[in-house]
C-alpha atoms as a PDB file:
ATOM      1  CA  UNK A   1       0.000   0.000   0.000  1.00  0.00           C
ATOM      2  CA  UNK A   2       1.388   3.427  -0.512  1.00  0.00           C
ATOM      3  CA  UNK A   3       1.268   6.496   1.288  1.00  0.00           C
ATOM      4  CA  UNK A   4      -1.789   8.917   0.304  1.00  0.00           C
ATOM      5  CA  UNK A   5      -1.110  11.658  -2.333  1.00  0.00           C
ATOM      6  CA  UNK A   6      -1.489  15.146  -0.872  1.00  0.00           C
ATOM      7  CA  UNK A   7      -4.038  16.807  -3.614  1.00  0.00           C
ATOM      8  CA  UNK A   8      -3.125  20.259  -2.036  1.00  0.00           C
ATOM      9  CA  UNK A   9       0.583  20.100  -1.823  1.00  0.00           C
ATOM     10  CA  UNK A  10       0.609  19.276  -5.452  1.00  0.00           C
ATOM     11  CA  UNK A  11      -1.555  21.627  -6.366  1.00  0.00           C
ATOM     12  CA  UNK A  12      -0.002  24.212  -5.236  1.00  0.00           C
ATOM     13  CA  UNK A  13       3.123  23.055  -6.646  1.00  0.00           C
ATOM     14  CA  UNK A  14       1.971  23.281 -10.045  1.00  0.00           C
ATOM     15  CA  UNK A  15       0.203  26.333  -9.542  1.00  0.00           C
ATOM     16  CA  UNK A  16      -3.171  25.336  -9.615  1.00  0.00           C
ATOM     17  CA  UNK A  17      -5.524  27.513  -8.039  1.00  0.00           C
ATOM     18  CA  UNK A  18      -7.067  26.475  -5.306  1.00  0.00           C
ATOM     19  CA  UNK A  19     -10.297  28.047  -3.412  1.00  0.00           C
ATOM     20  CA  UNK A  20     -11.557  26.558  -0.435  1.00  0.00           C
ATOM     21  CA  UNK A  21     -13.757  27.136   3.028  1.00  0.00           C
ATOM     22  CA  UNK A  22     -13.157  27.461   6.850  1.00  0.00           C
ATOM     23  CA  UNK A  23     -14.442  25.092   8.829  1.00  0.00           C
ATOM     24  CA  UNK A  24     -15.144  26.220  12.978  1.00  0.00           C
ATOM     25  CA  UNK A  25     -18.756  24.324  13.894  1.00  0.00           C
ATOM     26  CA  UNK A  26     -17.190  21.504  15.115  1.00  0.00           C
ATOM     27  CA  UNK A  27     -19.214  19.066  13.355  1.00  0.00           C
ATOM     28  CA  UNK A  28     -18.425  16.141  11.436  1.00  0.00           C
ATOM     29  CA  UNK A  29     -22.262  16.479   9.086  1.00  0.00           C
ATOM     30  CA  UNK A  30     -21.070  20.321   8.011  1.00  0.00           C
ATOM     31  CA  UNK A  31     -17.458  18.921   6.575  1.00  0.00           C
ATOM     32  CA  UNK A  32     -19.275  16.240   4.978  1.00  0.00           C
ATOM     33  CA  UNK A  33     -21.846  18.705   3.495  1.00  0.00           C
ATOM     34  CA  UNK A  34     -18.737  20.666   2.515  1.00  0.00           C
ATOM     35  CA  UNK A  35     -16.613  18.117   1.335  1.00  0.00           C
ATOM     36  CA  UNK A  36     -18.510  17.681  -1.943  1.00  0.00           C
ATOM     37  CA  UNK A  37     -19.708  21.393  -2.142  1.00  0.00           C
ATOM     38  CA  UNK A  38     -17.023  22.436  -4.759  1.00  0.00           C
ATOM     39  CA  UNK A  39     -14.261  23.840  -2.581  1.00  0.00           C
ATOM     40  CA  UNK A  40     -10.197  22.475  -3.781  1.00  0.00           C
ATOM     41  CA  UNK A  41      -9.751  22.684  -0.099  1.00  0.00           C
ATOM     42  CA  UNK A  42     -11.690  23.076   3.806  1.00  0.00           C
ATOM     43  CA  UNK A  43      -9.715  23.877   6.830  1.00  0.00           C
ATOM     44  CA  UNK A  44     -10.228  22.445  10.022  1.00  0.00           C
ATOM     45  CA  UNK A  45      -9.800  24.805  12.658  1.00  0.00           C
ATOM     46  CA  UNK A  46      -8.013  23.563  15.725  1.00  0.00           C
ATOM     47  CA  UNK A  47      -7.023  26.868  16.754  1.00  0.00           C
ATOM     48  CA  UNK A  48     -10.552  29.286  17.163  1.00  0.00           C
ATOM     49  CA  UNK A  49     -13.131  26.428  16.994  1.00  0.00           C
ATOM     50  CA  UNK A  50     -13.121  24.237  20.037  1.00  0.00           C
ATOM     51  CA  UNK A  51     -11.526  21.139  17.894  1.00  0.00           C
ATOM     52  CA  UNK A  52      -9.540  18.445  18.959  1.00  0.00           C
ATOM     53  CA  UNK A  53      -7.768  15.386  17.698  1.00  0.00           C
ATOM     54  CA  UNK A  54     -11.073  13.239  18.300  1.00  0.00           C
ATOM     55  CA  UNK A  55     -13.136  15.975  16.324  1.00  0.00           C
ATOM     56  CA  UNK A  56     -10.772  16.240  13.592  1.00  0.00           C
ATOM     57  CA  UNK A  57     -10.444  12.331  12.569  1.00  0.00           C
ATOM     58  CA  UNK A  58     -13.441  12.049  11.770  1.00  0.00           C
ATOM     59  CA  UNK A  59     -13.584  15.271   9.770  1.00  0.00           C
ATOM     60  CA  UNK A  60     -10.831  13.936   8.129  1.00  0.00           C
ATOM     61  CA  UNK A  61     -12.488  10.621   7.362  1.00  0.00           C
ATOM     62  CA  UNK A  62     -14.875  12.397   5.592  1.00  0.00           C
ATOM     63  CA  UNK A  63     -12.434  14.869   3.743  1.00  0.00           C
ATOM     64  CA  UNK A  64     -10.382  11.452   2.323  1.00  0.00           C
ATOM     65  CA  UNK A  65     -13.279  10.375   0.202  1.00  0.00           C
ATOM     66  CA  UNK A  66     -13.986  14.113  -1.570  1.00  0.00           C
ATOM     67  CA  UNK A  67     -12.525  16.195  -3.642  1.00  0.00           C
ATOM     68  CA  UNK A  68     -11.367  18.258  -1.316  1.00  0.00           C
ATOM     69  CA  UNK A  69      -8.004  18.917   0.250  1.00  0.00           C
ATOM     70  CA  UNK A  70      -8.363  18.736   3.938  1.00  0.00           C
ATOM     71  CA  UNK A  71      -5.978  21.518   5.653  1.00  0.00           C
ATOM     72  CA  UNK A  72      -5.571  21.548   9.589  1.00  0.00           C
ATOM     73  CA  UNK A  73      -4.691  24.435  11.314  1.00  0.00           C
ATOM     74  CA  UNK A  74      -3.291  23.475  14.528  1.00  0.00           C
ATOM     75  CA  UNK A  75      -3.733  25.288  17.943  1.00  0.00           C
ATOM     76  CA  UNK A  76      -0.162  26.261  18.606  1.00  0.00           C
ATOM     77  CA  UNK A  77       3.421  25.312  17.017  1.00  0.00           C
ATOM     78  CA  UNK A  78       3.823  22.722  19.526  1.00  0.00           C
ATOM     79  CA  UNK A  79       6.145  19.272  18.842  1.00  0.00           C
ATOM     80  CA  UNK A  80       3.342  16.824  20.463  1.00  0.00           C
ATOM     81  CA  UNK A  81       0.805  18.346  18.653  1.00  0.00           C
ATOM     82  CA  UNK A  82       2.303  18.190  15.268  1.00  0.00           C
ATOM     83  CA  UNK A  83       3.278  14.625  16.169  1.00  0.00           C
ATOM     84  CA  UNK A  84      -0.630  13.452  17.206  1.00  0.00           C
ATOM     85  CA  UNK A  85      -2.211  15.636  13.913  1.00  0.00           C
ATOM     86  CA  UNK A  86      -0.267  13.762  11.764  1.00  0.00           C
ATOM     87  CA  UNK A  87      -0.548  10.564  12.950  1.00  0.00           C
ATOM     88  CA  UNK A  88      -4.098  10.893  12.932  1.00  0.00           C
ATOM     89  CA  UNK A  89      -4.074  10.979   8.855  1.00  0.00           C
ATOM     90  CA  UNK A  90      -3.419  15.224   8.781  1.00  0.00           C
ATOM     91  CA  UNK A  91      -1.240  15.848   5.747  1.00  0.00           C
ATOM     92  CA  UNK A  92      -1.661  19.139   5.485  1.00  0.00           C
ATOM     93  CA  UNK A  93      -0.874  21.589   8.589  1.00  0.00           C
ATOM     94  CA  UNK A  94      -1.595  25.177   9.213  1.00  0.00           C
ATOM     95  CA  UNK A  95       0.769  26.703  11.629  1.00  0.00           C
ATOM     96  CA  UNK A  96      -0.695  30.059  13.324  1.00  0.00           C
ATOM     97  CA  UNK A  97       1.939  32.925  14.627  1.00  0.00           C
ATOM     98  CA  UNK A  98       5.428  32.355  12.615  1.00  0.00           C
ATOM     99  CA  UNK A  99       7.084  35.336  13.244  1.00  0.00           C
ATOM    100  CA  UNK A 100      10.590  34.305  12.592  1.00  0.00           C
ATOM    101  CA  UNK A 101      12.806  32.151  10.073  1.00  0.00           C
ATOM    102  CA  UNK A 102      13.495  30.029  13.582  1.00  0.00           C
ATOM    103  CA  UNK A 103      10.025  29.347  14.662  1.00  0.00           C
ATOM    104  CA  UNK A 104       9.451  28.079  10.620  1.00  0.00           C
ATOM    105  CA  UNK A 105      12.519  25.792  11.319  1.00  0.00           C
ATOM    106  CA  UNK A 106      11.401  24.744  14.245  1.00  0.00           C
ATOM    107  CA  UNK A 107       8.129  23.936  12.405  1.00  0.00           C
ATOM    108  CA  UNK A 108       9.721  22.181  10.000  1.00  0.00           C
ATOM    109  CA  UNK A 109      11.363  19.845  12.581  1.00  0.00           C
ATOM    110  CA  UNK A 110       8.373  18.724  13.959  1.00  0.00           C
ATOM    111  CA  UNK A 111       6.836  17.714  11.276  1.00  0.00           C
ATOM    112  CA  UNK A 112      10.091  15.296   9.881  1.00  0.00           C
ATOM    113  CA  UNK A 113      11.506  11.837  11.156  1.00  0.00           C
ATOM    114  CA  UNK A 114      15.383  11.749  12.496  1.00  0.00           C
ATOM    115  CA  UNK A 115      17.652  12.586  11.426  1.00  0.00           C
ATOM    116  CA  UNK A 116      15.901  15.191   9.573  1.00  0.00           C
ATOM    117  CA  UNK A 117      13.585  16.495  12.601  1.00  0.00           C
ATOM    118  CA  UNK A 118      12.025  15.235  15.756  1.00  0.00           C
ATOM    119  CA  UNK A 119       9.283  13.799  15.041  1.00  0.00           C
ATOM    120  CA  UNK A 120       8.204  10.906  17.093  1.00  0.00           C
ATOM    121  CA  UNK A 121       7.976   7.280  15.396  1.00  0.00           C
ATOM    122  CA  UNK A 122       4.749   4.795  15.991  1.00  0.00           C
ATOM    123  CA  UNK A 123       4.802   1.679  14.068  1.00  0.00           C
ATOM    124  CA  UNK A 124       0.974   1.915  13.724  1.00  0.00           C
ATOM    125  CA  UNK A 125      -1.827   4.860  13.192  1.00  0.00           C
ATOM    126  CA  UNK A 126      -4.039   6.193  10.862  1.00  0.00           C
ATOM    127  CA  UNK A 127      -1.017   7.994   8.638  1.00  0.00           C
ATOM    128  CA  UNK A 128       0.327   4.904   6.963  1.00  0.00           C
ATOM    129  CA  UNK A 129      -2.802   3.018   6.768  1.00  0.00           C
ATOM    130  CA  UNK A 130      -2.188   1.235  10.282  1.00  0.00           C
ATOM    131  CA  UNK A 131       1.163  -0.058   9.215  1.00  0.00           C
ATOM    132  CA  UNK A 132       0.249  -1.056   5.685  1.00  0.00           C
ATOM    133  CA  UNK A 133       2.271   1.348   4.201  1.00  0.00           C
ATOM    134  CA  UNK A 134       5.869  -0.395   4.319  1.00  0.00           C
ATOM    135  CA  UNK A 135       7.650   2.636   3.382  1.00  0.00           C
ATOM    136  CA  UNK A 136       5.762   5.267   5.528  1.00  0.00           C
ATOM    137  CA  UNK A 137       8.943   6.524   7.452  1.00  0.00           C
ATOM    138  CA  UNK A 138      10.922   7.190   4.400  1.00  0.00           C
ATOM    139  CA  UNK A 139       8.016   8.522   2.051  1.00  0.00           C
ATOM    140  CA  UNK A 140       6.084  10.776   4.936  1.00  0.00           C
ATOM    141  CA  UNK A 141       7.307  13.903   4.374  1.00  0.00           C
ATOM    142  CA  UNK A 142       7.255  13.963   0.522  1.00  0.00           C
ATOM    143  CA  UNK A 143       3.285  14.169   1.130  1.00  0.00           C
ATOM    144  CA  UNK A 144       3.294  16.676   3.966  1.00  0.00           C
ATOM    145  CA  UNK A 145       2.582  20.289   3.311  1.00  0.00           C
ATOM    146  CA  UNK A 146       3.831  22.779   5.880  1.00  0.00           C
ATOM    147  CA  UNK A 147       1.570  25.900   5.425  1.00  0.00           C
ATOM    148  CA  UNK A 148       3.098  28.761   7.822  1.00  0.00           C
ATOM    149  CA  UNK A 149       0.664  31.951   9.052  1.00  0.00           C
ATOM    150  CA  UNK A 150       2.158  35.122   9.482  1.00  0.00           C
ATOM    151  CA  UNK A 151      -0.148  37.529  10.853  1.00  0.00           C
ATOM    152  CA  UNK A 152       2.257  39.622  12.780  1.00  0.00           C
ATOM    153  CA  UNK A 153       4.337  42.858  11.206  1.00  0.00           C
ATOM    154  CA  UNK A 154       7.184  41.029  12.596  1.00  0.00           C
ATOM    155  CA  UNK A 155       6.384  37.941  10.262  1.00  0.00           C
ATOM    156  CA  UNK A 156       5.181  40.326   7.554  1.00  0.00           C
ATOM    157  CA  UNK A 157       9.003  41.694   7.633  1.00  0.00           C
ATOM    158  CA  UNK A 158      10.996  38.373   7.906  1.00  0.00           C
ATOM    159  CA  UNK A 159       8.724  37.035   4.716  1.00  0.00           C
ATOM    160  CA  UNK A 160      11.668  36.404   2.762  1.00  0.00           C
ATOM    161  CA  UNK A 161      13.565  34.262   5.518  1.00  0.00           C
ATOM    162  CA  UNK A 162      10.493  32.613   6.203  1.00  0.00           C
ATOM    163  CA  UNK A 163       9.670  31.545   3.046  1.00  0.00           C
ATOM    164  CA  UNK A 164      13.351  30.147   2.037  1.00  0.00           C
ATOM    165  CA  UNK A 165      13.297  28.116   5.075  1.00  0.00           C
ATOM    166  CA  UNK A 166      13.470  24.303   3.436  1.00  0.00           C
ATOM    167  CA  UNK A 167      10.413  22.698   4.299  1.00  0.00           C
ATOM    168  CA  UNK A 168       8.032  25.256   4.745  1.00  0.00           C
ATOM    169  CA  UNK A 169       5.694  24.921   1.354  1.00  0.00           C
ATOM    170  CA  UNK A 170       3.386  28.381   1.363  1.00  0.00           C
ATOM    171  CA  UNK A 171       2.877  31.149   3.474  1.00  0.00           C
ATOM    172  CA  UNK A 172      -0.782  32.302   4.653  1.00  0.00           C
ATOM    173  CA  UNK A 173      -1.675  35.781   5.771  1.00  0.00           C
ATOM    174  CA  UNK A 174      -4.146  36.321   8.716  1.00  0.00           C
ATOM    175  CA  UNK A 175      -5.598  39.466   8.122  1.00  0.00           C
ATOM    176  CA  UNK A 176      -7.215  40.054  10.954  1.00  0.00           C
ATOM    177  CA  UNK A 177      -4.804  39.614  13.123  1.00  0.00           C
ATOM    178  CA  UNK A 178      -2.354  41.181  10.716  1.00  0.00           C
ATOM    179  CA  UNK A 179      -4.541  44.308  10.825  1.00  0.00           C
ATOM    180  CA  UNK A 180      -4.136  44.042  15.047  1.00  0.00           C
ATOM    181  CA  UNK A 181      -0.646  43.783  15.132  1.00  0.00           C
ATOM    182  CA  UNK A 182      -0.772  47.176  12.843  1.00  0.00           C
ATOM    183  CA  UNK A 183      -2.631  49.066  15.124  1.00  0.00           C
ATOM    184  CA  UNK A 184      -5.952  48.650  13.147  1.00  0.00           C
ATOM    185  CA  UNK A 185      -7.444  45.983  15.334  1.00  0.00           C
ATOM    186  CA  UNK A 186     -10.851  45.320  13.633  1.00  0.00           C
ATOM    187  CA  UNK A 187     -10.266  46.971  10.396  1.00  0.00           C
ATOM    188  CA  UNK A 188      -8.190  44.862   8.322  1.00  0.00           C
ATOM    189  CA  UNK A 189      -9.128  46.911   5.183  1.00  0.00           C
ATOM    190  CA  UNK A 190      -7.278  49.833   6.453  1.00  0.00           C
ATOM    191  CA  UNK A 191      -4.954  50.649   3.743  1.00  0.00           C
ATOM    192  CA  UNK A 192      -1.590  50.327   5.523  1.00  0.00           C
ATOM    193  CA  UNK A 193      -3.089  46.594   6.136  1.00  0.00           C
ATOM    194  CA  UNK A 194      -3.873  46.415   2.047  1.00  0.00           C
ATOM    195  CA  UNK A 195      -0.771  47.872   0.954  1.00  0.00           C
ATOM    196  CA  UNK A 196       1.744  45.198   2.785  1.00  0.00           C
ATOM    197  CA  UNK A 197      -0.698  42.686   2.034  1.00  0.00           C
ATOM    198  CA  UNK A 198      -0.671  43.297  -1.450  1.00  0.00           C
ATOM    199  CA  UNK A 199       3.052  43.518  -1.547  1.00  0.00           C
ATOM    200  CA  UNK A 200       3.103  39.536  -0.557  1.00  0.00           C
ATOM    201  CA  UNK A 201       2.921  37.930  -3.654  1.00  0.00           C
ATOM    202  CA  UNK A 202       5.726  39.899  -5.414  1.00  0.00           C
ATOM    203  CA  UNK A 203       7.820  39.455  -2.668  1.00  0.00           C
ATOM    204  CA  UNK A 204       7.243  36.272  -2.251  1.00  0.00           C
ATOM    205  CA  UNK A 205       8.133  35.203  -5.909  1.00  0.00           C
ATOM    206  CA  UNK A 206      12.331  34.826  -5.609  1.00  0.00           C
ATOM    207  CA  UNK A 207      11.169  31.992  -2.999  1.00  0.00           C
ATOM    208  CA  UNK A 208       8.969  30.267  -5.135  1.00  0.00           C
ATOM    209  CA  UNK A 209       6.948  29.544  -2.265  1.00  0.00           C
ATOM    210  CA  UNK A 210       2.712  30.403  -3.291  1.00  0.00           C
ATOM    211  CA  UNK A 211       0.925  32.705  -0.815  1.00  0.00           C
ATOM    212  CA  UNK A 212      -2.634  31.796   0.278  1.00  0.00           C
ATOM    213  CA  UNK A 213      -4.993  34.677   2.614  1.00  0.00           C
ATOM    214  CA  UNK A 214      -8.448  34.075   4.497  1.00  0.00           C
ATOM    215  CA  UNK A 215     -10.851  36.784   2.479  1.00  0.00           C
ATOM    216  CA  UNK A 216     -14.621  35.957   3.144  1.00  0.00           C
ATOM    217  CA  UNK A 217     -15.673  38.802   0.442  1.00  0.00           C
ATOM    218  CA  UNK A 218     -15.865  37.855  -2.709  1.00  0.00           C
ATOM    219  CA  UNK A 219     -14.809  41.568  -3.878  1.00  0.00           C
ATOM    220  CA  UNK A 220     -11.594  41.190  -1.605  1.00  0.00           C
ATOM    221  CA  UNK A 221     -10.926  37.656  -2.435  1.00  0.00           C
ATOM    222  CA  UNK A 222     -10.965  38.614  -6.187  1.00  0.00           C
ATOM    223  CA  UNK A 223      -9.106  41.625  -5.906  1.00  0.00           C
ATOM    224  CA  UNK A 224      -6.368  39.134  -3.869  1.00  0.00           C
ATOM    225  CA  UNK A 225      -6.319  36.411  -6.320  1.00  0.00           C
ATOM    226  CA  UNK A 226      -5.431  39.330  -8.931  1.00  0.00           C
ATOM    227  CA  UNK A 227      -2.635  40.346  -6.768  1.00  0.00           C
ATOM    228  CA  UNK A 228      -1.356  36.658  -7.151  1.00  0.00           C
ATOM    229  CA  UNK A 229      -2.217  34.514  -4.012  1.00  0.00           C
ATOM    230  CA  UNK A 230      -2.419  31.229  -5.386  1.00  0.00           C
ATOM    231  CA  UNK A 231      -5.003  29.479  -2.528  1.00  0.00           C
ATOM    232  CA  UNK A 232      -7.898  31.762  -1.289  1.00  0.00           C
ATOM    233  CA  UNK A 233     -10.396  30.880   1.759  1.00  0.00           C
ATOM    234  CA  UNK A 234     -13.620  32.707   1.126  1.00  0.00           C
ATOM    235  CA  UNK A 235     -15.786  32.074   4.306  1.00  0.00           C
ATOM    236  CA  UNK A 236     -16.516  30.011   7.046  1.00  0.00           C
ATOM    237  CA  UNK A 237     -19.293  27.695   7.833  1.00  0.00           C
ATOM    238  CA  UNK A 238     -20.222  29.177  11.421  1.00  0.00           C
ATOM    239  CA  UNK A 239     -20.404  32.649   9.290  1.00  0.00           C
ATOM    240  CA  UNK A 240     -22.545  31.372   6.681  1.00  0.00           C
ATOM    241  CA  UNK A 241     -24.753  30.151   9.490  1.00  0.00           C
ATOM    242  CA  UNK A 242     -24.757  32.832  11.707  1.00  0.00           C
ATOM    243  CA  UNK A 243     -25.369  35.183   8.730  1.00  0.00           C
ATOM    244  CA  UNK A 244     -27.804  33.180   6.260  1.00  0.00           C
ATOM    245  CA  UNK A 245     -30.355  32.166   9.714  1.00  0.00           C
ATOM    246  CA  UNK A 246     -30.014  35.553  10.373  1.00  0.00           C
ATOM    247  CA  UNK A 247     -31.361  36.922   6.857  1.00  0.00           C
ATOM    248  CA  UNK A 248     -33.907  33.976   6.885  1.00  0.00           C
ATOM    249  CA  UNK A 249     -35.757  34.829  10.741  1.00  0.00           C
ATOM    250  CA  UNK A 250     -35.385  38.703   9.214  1.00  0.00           C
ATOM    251  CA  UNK A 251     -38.131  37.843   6.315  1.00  0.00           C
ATOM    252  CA  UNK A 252     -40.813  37.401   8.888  1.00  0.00           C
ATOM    253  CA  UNK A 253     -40.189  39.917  11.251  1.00  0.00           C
ATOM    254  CA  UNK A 254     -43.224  41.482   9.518  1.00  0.00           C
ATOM    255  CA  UNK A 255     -45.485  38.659  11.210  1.00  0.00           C
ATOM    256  CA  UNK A 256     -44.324  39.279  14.451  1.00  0.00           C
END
């Protein structure tokens, strides 16, 4: 048996664009419902959603069989955390607050086998098909995808470093948090925010490393994916809940 091919890391590769969906309600029926909705790709939020690694298998389960790319963004760049993701079947891993070339290192670490990192070694687990894959150790990390978040001006200015780090495979800007660390908390279309946001794509283009942004309106997303980010999340289900059950009570407030 060999190891599953990562449909995102690929993609991205070969500069495929690639649009997908936030995922923070915690429920395994809403990633099946958006697994075959048309996104390339759905995160699984581990950081802002209450998610953990008994939530996420199961999400993952059901990502496996779509079309989608299944993205996890863990809670914290933590060793035993990278270690248990993974060897629940998590090929690709979203890492929140890299500020530094370091902390992407670091990242990187985790995520690979000795000698090449530190990542811990289990004969059996959901990763290489509960030991059916033969050549799991060797082959692992040519199918994982380390997606690193800057959302800091301190990991806005160390882009470059970042991004030549070996290992790390795309760069994601958190706006909202970018637009915080600014002095714009709230207002991440300020346009100090937009201008060094903008900026990204060029400068990331010596590293050859694509650049992917959360931008849940459509004008902004479109106006990003013209700037050059090559992967694009355009929502979030508890959004689209909270803001479509919203609209729907708000036709019959007449009755009331």
């Amino acid at each position: 048996m060999e190891i599953p091919v990562n449909k995102f890391k690929h993609a991205i590769t070969e500069n495929r664009l690639q649009i997908g969906l936030w995922s923070q309600l915690v429920s395994t029926i809403a990633v099946e419902v958006l697994a075959d909705a048309g996104y390339d790709f759905v995160v699984v939020d581990a950081e802002h959603a209450p998610n953990d690694l008994g939530t996420v298998m199961p999400m993952l389960q059901m990502l496996d069989r779509s079309p989608a790319s299944a993205i996890v963004r863990v809670p914290w760049r933590d060793m035993v955390l990278f270690k248990r993701y993974l060897d629940i079947g998590a090929q690709t891993l979203l890492i929140p607050f890299v500020e530094t070339p370091e902390q992407a290192a670091e990242a990187v670490a985790f995520s690979r086998y000795p000698p090449a990192g530190v990542r811990g070694v289990a004969g059996c687990h959901r990763a290489n098909r509960f030991g059916r894959v033969g050549d799991y150790l060797d082959t692992a990390a040519s199918e994982i995808c380390l997606v690193v978040q800057l959302e800091t001006r301190l990991g806005l200015e160390n882009l470059e470093a970042i991004a030549a780090i070996d290992g790390v495979d795309a760069v994601f800007i958190g706006p909202a948090d970018l637009s915080a660390s600014f002095g714009h908390l709230g207002n991440p279309g300020h346009p100090e925010v937009q201008e060094a946001i903008a900026a990204v794509p060029g400068r990331l283009k010596a590293s050859g490393k694509p650049g992917g942004i959360l931008a849940p309106v459509e004008a902004t997303a479109r106006l990003h994916l013209e700037q050059g980010f090559a992967f694009v999340a355009v929502g979030n289900d508890l959004s689209l809940l909270a803001t479509h059950s919203a609209a729907v009570a708000k036709l019959y407030e007449d009755l009331r």
